[in-house]
C-alpha atoms as a PDB file:
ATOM      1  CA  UNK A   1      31.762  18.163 -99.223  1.00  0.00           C
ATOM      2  CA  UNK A   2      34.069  15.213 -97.683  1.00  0.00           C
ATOM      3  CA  UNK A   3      36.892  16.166 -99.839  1.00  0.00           C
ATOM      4  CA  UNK A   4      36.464  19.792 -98.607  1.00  0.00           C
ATOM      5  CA  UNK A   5      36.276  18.656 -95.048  1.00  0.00           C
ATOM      6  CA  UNK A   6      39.508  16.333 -96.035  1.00  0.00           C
ATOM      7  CA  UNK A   7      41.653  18.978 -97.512  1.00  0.00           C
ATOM      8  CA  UNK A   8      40.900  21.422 -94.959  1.00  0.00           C
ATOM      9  CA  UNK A   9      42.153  18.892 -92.691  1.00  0.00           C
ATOM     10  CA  UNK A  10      45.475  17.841 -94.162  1.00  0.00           C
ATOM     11  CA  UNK A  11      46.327  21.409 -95.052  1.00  0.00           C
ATOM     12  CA  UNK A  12      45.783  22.592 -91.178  1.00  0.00           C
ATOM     13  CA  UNK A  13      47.521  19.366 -89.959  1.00  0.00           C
ATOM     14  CA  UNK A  14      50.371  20.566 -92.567  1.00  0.00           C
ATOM     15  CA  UNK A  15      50.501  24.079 -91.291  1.00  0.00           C
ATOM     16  CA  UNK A  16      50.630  23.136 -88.079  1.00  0.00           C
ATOM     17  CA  UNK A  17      53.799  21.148 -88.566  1.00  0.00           C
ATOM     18  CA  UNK A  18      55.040  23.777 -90.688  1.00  0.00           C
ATOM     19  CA  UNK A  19      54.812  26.092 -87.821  1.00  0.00           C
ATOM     20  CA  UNK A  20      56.488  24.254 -85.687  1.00  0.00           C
ATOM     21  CA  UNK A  21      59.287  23.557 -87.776  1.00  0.00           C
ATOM     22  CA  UNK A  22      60.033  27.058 -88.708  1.00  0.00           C
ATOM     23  CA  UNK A  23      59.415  28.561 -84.788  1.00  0.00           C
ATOM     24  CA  UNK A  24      61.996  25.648 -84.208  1.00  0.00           C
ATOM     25  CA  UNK A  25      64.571  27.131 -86.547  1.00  0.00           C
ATOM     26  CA  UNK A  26      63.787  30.775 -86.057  1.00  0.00           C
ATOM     27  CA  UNK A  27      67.080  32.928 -85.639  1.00  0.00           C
ATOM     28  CA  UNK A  28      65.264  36.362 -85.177  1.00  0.00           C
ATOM     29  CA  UNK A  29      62.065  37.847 -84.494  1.00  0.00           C
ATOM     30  CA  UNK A  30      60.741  38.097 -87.880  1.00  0.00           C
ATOM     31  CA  UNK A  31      61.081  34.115 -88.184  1.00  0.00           C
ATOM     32  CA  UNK A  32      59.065  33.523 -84.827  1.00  0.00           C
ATOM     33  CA  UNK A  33      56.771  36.123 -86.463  1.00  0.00           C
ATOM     34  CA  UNK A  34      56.423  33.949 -89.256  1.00  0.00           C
ATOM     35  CA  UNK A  35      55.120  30.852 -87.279  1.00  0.00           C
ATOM     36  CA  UNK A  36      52.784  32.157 -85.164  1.00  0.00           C
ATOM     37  CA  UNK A  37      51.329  33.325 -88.538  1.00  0.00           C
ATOM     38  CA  UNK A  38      51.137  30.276 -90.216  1.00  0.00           C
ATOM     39  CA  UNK A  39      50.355  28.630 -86.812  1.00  0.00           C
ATOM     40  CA  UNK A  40      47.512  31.048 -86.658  1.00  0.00           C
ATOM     41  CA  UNK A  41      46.576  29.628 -90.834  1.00  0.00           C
ATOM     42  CA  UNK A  42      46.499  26.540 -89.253  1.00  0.00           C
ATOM     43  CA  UNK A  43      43.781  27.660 -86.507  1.00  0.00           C
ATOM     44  CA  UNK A  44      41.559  29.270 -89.583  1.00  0.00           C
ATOM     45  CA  UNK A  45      42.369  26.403 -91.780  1.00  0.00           C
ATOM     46  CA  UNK A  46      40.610  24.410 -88.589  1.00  0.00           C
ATOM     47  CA  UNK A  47      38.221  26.466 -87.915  1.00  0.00           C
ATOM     48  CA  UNK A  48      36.642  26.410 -91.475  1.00  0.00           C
ATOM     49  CA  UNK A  49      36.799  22.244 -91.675  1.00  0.00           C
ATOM     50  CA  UNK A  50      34.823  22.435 -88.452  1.00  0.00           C
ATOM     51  CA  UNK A  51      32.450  24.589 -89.651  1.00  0.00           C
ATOM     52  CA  UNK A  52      32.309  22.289 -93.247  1.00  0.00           C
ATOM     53  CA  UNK A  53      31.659  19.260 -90.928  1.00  0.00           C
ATOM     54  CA  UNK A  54      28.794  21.042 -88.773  1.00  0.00           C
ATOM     55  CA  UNK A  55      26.511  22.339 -92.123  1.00  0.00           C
ATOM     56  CA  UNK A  56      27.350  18.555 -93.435  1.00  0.00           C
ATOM     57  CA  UNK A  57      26.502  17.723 -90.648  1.00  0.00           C
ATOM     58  CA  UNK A  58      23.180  19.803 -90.636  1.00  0.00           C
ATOM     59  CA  UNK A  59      21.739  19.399 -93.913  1.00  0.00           C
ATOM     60  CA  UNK A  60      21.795  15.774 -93.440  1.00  0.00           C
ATOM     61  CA  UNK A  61      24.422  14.612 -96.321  1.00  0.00           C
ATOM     62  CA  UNK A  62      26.512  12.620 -94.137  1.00  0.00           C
ATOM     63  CA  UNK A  63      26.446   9.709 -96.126  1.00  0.00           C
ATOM     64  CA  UNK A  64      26.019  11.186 -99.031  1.00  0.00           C
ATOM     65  CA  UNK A  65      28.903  11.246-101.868  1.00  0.00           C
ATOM     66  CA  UNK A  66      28.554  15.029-101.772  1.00  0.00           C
ATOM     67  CA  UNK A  67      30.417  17.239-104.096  1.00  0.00           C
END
């Protein structure tokens, strides 16, 4: 479940950079449409490694190698 909670991580911390880099570049409205997409991916992509971390976090495998 750690690598879950790791590549949910990287891959929001990814999109979020992403976002920014194309909302920087945009040149119309369909660009700056485009990042607050994947800026809003990023919030999901967030949103499910917090809720990883909390049943982890419940069921007690913390220190556990997990799957």
């Amino acid at each position: 479940m750690r690598f879950v909670l790791f590549v949910l991580f990287v891959l929001a911390i990814l999109a979020i950079f992403a976002a920014f880099a194309i909302l920087a570049i945009s040149k119309s409205a369909v660009q700056e449409i485009e990042g607050f997409l994947v800026l809003t991916i990023a919030a999901v992509l967030l949103s499910g490694a917090a809720i990883v971390d909390a049943i982890v976090h419940a069921s007690g495998q913390r220190k556990g190698t997990g799957i």
